[in-house]
PDB file of N, CA and C in Angstrom:
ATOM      1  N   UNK A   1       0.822  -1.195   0.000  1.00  0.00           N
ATOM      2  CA  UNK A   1       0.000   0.000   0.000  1.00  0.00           C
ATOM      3  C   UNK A   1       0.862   1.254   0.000  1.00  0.00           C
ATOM      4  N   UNK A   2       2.281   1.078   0.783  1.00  0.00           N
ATOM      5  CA  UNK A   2       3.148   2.215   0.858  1.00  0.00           C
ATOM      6  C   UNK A   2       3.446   3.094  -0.735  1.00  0.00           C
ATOM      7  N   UNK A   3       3.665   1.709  -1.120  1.00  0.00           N
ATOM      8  CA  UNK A   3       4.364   1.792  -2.640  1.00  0.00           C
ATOM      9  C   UNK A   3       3.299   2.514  -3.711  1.00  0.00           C
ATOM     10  N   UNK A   4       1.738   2.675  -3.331  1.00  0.00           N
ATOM     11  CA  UNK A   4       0.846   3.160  -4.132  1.00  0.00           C
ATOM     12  C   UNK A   4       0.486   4.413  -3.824  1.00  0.00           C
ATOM     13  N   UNK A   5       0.957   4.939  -2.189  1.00  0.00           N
ATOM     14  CA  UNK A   5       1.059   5.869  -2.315  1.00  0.00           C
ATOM     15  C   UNK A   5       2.101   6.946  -2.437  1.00  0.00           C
ATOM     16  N   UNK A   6       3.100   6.358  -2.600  1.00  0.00           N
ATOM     17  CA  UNK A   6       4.048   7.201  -3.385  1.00  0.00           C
ATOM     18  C   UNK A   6       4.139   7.405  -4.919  1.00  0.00           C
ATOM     19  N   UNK A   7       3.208   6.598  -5.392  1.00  0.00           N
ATOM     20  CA  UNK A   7       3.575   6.517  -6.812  1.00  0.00           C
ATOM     21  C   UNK A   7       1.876   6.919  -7.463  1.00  0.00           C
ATOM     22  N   UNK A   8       1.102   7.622  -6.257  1.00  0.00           N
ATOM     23  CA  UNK A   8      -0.209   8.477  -6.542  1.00  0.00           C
ATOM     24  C   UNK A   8       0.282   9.865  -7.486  1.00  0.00           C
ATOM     25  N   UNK A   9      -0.565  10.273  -8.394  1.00  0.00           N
ATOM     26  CA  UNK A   9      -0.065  11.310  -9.016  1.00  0.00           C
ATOM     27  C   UNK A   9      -0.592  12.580  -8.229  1.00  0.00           C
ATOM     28  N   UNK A  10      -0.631  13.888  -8.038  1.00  0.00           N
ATOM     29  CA  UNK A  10      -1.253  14.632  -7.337  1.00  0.00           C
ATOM     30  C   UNK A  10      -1.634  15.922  -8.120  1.00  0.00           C
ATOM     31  N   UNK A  11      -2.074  16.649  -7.948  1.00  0.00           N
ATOM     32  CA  UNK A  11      -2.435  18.113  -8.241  1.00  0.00           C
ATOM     33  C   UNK A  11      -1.413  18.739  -8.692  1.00  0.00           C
ATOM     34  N   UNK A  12      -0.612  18.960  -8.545  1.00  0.00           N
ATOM     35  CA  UNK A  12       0.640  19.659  -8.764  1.00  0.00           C
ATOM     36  C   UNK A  12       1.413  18.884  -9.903  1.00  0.00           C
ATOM     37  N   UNK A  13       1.341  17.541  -9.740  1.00  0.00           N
ATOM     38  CA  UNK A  13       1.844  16.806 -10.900  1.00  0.00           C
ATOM     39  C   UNK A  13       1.474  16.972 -12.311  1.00  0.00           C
ATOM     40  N   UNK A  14      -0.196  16.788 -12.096  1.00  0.00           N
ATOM     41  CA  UNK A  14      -0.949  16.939 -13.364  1.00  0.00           C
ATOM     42  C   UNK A  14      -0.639  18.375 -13.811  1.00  0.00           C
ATOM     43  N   UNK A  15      -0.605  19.254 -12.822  1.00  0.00           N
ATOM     44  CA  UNK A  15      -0.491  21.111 -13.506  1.00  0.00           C
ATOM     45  C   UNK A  15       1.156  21.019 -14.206  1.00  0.00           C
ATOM     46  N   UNK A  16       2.145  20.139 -13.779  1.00  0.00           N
ATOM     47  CA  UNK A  16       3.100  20.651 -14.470  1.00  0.00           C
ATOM     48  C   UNK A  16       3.270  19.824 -15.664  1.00  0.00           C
ATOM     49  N   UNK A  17       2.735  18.490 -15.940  1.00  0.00           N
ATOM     50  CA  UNK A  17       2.445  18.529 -17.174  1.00  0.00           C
ATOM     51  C   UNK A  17       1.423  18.741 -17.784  1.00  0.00           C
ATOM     52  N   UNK A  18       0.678  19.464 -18.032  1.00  0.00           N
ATOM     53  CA  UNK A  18       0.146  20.134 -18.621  1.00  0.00           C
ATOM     54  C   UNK A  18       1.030  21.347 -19.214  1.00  0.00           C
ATOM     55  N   UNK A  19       1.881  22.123 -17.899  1.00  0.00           N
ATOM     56  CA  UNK A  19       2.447  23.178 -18.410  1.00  0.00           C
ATOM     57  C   UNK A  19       3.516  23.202 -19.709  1.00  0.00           C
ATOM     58  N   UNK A  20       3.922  22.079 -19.733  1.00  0.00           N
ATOM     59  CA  UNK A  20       4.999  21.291 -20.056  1.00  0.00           C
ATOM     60  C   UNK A  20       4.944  20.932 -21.290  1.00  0.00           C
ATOM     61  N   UNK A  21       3.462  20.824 -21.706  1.00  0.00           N
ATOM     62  CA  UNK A  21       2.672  19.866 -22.967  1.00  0.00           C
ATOM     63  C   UNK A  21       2.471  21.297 -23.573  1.00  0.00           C
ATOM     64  N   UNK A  22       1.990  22.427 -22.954  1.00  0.00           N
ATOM     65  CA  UNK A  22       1.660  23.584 -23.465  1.00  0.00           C
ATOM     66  C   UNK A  22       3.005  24.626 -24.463  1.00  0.00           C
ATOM     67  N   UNK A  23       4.052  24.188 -23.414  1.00  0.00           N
ATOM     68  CA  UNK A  23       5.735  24.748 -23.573  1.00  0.00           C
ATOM     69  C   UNK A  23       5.909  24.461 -24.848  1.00  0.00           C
ATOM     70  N   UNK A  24       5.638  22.915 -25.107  1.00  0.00           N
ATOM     71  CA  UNK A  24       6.630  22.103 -26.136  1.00  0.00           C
ATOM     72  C   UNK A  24       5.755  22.138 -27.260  1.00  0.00           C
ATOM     73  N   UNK A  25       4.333  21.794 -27.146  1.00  0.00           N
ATOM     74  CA  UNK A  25       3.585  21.871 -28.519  1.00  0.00           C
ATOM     75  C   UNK A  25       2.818  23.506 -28.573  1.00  0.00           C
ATOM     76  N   UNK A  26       2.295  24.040 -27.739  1.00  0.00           N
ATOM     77  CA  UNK A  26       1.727  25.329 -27.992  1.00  0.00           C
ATOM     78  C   UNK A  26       0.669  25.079 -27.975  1.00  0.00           C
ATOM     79  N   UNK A  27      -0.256  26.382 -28.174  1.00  0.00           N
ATOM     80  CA  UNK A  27      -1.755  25.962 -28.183  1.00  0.00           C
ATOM     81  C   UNK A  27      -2.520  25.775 -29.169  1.00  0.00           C
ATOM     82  N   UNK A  28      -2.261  25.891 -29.951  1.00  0.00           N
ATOM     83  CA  UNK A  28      -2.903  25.295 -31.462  1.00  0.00           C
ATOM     84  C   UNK A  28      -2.219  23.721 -32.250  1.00  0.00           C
ATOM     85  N   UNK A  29      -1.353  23.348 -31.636  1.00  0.00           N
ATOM     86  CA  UNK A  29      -1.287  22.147 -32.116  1.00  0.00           C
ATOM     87  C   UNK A  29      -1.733  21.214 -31.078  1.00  0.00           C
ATOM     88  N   UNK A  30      -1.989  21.286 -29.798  1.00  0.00           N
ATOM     89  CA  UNK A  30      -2.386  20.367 -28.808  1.00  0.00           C
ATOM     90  C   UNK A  30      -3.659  19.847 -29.373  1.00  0.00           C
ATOM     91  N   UNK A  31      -5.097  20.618 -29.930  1.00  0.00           N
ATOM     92  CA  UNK A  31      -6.118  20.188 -30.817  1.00  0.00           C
ATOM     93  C   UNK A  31      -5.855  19.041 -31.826  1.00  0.00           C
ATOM     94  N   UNK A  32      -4.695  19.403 -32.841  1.00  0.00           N
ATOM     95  CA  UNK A  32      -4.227  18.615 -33.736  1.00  0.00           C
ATOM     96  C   UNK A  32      -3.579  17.073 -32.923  1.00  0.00           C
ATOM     97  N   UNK A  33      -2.773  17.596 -31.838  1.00  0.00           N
ATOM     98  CA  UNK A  33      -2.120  16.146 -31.406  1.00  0.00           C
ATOM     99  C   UNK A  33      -3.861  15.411 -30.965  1.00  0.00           C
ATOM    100  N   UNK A  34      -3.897  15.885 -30.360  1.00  0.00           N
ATOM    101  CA  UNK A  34      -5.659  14.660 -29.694  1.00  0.00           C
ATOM    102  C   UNK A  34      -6.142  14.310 -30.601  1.00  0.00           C
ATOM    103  N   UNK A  35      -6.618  14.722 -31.805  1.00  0.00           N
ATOM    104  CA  UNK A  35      -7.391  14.468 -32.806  1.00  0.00           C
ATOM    105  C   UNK A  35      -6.132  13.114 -33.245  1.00  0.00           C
ATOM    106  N   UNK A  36      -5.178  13.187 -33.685  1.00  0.00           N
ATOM    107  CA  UNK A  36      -4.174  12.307 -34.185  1.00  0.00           C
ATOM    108  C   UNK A  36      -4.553  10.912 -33.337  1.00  0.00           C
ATOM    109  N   UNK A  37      -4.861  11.116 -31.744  1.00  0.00           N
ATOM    110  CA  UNK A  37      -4.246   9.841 -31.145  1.00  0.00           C
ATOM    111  C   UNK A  37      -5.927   9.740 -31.139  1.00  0.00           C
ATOM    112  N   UNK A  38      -6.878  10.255 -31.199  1.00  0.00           N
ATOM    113  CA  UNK A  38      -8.614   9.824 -31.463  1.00  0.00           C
ATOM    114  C   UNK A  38      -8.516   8.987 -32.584  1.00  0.00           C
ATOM    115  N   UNK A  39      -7.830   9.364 -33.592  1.00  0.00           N
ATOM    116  CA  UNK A  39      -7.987   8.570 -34.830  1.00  0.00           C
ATOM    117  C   UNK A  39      -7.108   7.283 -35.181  1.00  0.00           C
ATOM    118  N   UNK A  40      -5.985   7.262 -33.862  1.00  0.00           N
ATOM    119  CA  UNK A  40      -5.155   6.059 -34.096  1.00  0.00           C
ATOM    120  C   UNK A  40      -5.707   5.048 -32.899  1.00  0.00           C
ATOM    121  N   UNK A  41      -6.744   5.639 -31.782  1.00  0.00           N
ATOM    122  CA  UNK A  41      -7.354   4.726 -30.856  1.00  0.00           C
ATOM    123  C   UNK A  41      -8.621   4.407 -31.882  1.00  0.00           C
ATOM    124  N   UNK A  42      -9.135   4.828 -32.624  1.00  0.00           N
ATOM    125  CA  UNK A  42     -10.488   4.575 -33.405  1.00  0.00           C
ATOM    126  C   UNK A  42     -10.202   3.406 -34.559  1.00  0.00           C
ATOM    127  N   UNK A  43      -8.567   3.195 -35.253  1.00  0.00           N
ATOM    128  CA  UNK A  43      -8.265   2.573 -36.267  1.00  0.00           C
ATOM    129  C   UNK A  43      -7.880   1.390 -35.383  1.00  0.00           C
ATOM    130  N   UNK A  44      -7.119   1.380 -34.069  1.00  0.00           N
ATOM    131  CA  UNK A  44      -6.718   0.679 -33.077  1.00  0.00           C
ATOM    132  C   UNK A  44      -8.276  -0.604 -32.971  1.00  0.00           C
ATOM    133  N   UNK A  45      -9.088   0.529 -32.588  1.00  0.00           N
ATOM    134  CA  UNK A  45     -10.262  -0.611 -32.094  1.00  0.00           C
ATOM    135  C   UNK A  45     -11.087  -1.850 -33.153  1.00  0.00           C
ATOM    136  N   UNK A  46     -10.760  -0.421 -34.444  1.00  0.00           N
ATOM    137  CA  UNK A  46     -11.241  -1.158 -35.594  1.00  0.00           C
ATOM    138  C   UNK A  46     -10.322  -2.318 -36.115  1.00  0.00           C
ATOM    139  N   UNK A  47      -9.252  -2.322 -35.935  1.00  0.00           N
ATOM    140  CA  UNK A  47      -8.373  -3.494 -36.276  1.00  0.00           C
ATOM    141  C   UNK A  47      -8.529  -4.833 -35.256  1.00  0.00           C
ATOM    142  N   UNK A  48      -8.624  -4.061 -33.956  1.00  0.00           N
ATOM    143  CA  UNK A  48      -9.162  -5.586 -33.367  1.00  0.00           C
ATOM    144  C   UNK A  48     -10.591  -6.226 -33.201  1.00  0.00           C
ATOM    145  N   UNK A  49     -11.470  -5.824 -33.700  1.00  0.00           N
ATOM    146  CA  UNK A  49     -12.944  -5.464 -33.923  1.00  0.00           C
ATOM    147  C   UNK A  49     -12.552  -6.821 -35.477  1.00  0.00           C
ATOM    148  N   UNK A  50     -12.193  -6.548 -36.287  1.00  0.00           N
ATOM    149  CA  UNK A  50     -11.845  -7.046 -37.306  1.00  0.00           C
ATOM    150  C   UNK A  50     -11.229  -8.584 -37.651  1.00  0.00           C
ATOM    151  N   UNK A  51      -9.827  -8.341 -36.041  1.00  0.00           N
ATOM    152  CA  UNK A  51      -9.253  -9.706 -36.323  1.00  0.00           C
ATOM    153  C   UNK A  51     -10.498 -10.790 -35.261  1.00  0.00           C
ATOM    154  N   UNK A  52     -11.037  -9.895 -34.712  1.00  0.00           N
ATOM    155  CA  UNK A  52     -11.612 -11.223 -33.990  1.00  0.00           C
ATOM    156  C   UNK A  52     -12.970 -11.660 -34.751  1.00  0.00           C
ATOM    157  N   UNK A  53     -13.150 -11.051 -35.577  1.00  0.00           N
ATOM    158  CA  UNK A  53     -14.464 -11.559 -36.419  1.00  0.00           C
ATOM    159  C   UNK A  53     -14.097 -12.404 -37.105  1.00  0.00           C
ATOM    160  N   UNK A  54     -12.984 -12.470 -37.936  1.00  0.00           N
ATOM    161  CA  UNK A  54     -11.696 -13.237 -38.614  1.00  0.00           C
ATOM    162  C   UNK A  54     -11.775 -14.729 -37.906  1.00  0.00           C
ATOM    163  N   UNK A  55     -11.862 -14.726 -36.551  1.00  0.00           N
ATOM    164  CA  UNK A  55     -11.782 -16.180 -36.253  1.00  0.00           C
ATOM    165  C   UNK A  55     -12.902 -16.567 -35.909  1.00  0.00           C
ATOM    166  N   UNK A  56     -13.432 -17.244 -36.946  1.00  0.00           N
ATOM    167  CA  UNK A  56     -14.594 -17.886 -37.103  1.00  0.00           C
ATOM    168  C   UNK A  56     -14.306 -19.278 -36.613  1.00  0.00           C
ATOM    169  N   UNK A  57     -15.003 -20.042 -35.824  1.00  0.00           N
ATOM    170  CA  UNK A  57     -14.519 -21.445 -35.384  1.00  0.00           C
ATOM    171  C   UNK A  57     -15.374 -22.416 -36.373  1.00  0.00           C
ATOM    172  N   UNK A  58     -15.112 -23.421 -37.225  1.00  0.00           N
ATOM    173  CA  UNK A  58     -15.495 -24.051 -38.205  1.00  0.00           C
ATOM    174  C   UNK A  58     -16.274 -25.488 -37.682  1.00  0.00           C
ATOM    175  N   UNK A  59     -17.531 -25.370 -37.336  1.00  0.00           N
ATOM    176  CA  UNK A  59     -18.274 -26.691 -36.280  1.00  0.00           C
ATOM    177  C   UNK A  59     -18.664 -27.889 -38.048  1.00  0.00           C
ATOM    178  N   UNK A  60     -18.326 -27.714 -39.127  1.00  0.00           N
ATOM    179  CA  UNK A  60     -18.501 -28.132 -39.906  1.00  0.00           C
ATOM    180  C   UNK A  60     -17.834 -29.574 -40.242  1.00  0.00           C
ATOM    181  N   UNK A  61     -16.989 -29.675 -39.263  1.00  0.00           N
ATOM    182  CA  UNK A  61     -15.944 -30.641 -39.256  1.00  0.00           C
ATOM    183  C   UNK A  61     -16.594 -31.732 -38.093  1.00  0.00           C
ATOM    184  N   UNK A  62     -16.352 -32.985 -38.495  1.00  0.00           N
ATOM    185  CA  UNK A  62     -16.777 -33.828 -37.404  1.00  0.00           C
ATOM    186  C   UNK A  62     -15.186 -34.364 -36.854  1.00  0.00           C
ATOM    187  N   UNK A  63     -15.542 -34.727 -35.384  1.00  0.00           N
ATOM    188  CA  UNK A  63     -13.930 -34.914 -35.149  1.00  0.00           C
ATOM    189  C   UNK A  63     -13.101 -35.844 -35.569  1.00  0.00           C
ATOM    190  N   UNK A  64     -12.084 -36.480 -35.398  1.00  0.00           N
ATOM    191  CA  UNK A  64     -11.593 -37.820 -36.126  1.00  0.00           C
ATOM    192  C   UNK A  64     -11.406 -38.296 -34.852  1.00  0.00           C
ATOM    193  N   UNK A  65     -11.708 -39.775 -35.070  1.00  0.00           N
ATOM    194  CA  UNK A  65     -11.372 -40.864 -34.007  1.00  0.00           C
ATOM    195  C   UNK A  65     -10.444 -40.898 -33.951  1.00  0.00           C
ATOM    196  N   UNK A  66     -10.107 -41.814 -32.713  1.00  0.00           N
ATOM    197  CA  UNK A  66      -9.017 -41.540 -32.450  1.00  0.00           C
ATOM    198  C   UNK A  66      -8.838 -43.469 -31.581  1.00  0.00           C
ATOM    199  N   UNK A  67      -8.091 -43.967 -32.526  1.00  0.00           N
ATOM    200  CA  UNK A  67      -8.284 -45.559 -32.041  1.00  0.00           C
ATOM    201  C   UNK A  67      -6.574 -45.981 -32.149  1.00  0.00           C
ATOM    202  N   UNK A  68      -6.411 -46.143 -30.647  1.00  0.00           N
ATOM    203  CA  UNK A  68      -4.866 -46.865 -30.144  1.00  0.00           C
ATOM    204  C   UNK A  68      -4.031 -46.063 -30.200  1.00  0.00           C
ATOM    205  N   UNK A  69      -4.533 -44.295 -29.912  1.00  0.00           N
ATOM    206  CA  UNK A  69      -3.477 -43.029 -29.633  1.00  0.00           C
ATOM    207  C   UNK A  69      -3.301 -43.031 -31.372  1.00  0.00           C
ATOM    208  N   UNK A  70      -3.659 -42.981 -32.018  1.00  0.00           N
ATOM    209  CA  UNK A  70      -3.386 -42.816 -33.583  1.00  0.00           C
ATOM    210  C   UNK A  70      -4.614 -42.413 -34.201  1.00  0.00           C
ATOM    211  N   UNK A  71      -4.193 -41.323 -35.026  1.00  0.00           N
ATOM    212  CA  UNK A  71      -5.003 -40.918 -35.802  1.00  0.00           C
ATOM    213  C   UNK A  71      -5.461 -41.610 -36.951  1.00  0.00           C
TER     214      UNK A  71
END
């Protein structure tokens, strides 16, 4: 429990990055960066949205016996 609260973020933490994010990109590209990572969490979801439809499990198959550990 010690260890979680040292490693709590606080008020003061969050204000200096923010300040920090403001320094380095400015205020007109911070709009542009969010929009960037909206559209790479949106392509993100859609790609795994995608592969799991992809695995279709095939019940079309009947199983093979299986007589004296041999197929």
């Amino acid at each position: 429990m010690e260890a979680f609260i040292t490693l709590a973020i606080g008020v003061w933490q969050i204000v200096v990055v923010v300040l920090l994010v403001l320094l380095l990109f400015g205020g007109r590209k911070i709009p542009e960066l969010m929009r960037g990572i909206g559209q790479g969490m949106k392509e993100f979801k859609k790609a795994t949205a995608e592969d799991v439809d992809d695995e279709v499990v095939d019940d079309t198959e009947e199983p093979k016996k299986v007589k004296d550990g041999k197929e």
